[in-house]
Protein backbone atom coordinates (compact mmCIF):
# COMPACT_ATOMS: atom_id res chain seq x y z
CA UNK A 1 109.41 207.69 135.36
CA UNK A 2 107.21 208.19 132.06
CA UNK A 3 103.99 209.13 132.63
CA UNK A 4 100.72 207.35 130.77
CA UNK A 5 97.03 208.12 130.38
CA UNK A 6 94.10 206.87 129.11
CA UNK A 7 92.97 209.07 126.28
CA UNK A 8 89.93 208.82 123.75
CA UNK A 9 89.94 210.82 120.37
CA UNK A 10 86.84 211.31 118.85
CA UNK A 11 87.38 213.50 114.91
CA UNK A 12 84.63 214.00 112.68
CA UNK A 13 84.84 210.45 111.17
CA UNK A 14 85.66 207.90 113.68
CA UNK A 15 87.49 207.45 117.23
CA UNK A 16 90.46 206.11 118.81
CA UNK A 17 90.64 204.89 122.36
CA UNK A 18 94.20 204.05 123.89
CA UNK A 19 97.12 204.49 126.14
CA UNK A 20 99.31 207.86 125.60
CA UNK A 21 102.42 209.02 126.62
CA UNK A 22 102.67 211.97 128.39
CA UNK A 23 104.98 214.60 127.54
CA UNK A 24 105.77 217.37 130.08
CA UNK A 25 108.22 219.12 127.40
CA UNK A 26 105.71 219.19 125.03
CA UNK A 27 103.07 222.43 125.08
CA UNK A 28 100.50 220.54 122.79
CA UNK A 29 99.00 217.33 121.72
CA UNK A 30 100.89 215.63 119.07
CA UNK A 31 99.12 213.58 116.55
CA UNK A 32 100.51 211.72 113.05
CA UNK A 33 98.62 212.53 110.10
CA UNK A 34 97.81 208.81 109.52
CA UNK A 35 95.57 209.16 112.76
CA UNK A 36 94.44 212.43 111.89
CA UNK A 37 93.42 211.17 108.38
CA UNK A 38 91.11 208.26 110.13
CA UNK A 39 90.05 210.81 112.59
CA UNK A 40 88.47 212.93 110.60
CA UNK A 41 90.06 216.15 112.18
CA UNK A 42 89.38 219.42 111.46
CA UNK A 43 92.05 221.74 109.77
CA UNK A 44 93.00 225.56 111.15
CA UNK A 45 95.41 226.42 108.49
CA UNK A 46 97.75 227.45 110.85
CA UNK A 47 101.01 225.79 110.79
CA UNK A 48 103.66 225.56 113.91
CA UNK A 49 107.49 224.69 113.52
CA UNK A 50 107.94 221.72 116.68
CA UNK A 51 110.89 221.11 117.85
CA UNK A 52 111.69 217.29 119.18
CA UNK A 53 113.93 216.30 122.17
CA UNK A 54 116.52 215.03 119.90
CA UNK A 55 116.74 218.63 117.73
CA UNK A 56 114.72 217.59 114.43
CA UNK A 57 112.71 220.16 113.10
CA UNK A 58 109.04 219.25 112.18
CA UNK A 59 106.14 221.54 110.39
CA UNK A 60 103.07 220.81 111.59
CA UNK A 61 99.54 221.87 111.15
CA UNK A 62 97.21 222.88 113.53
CA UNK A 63 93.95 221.15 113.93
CA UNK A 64 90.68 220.40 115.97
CA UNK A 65 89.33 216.81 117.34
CA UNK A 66 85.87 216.96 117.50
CA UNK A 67 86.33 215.75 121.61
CA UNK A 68 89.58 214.60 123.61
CA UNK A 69 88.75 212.63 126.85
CA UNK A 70 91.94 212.32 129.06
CA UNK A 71 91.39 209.93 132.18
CA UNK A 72 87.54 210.60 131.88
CA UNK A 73 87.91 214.45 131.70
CA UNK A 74 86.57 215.91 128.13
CA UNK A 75 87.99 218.52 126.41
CA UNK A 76 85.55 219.81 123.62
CA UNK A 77 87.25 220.52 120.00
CA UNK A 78 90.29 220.02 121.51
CA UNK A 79 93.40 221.32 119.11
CA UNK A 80 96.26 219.08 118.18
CA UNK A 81 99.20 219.04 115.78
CA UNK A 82 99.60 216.99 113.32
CA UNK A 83 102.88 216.20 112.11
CA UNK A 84 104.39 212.66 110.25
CA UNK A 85 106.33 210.66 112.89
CA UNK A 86 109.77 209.35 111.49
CA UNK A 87 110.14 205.36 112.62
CA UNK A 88 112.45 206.42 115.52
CA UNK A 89 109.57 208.03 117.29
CA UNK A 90 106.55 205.19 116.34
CA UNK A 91 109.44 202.25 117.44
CA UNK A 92 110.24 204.32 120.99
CA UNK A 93 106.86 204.64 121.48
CA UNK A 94 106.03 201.32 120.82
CA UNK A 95 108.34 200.34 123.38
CA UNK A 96 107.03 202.02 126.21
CA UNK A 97 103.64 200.07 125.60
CA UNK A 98 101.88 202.89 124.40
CA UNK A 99 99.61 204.27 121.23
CA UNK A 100 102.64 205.09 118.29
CA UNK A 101 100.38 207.89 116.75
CA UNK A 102 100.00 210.58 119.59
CA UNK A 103 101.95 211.93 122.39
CA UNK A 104 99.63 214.35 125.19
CA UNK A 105 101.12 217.60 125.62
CA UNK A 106 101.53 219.45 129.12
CA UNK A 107 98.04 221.79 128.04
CA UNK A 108 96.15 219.45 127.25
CA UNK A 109 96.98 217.97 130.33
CA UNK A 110 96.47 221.09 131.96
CA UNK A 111 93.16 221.64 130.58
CA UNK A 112 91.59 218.85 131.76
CA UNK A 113 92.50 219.84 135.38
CA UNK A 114 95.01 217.28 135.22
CA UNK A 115 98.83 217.02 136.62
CA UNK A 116 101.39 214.27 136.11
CA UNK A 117 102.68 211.76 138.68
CA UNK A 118 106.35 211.19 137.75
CA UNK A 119 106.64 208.81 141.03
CA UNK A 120 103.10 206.87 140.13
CA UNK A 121 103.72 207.32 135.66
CA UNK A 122 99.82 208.76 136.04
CA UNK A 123 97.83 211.82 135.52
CA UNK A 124 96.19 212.80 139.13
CA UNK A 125 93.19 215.18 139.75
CA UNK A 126 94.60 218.97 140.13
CA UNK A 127 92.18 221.83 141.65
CA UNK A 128 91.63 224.46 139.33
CA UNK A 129 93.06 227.62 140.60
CA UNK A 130 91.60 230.78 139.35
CA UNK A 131 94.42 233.75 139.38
């Protein structure tokens, strides 16, 4: 089952409130640079080669939302990656009824003492451990 959550972006310039998929494969946030540019976000410099699910190789840059809230749990200058989505990715996303511009990764998740659901398709309160 794909998992969903309720996720508000807040960048230097404006915000964005929506529905996300959640990707367990993924190990960050994934953002397109059209939503980064209306965001406002805030650049690292630091670039990271991604590799999708389907074997495409994408450069993307690392950078900073001013505040992520994932299923009312914020995450202060959160980073992200922004990369350009090909069509392929914006049309599946659209059809799974969620926002075509960002996909949650697994630490974000994990950072907001989150886990996913795969029988419910939510995110569900975790206790933080402390190793």
């Amino acid at each position: 089952m794909v998992v969903k959550s309720n996720v508000e972006l807040k960048g230097f310039k404006s915000s964005e409130k929506c529905r996300a998929l959640v990707d367990t494969g993924a190990a960050m946030t994934v953002i397109d640079k059209s939503l980064a540019e209306v965001l406002g976000v805030m650049y690292t410099g630091r670039e990271r080669l991604l590799t999708s699910a389907t074997g495409h190789k994408l450069k993307g840059e690392i950078a900073m939302v001013r505040e992520m809230i994932v299923e009312d749990e914020i995450l202060d200058y959160e980073k992200v990656l922004v990369v350009e989505f090909n069509e392929e990715v914006k049309k599946t996303l659209n059809s799974l009824n969620v926002h075509p511009l960002i996909i949650v990764g697994i630490t974000t998740v994990e950072l907001a003492s989150l886990i996913p659901d795969i029988t419910t398709g939510t995110l569900k309160k975790a206790n933080a451990f402390l190793f």
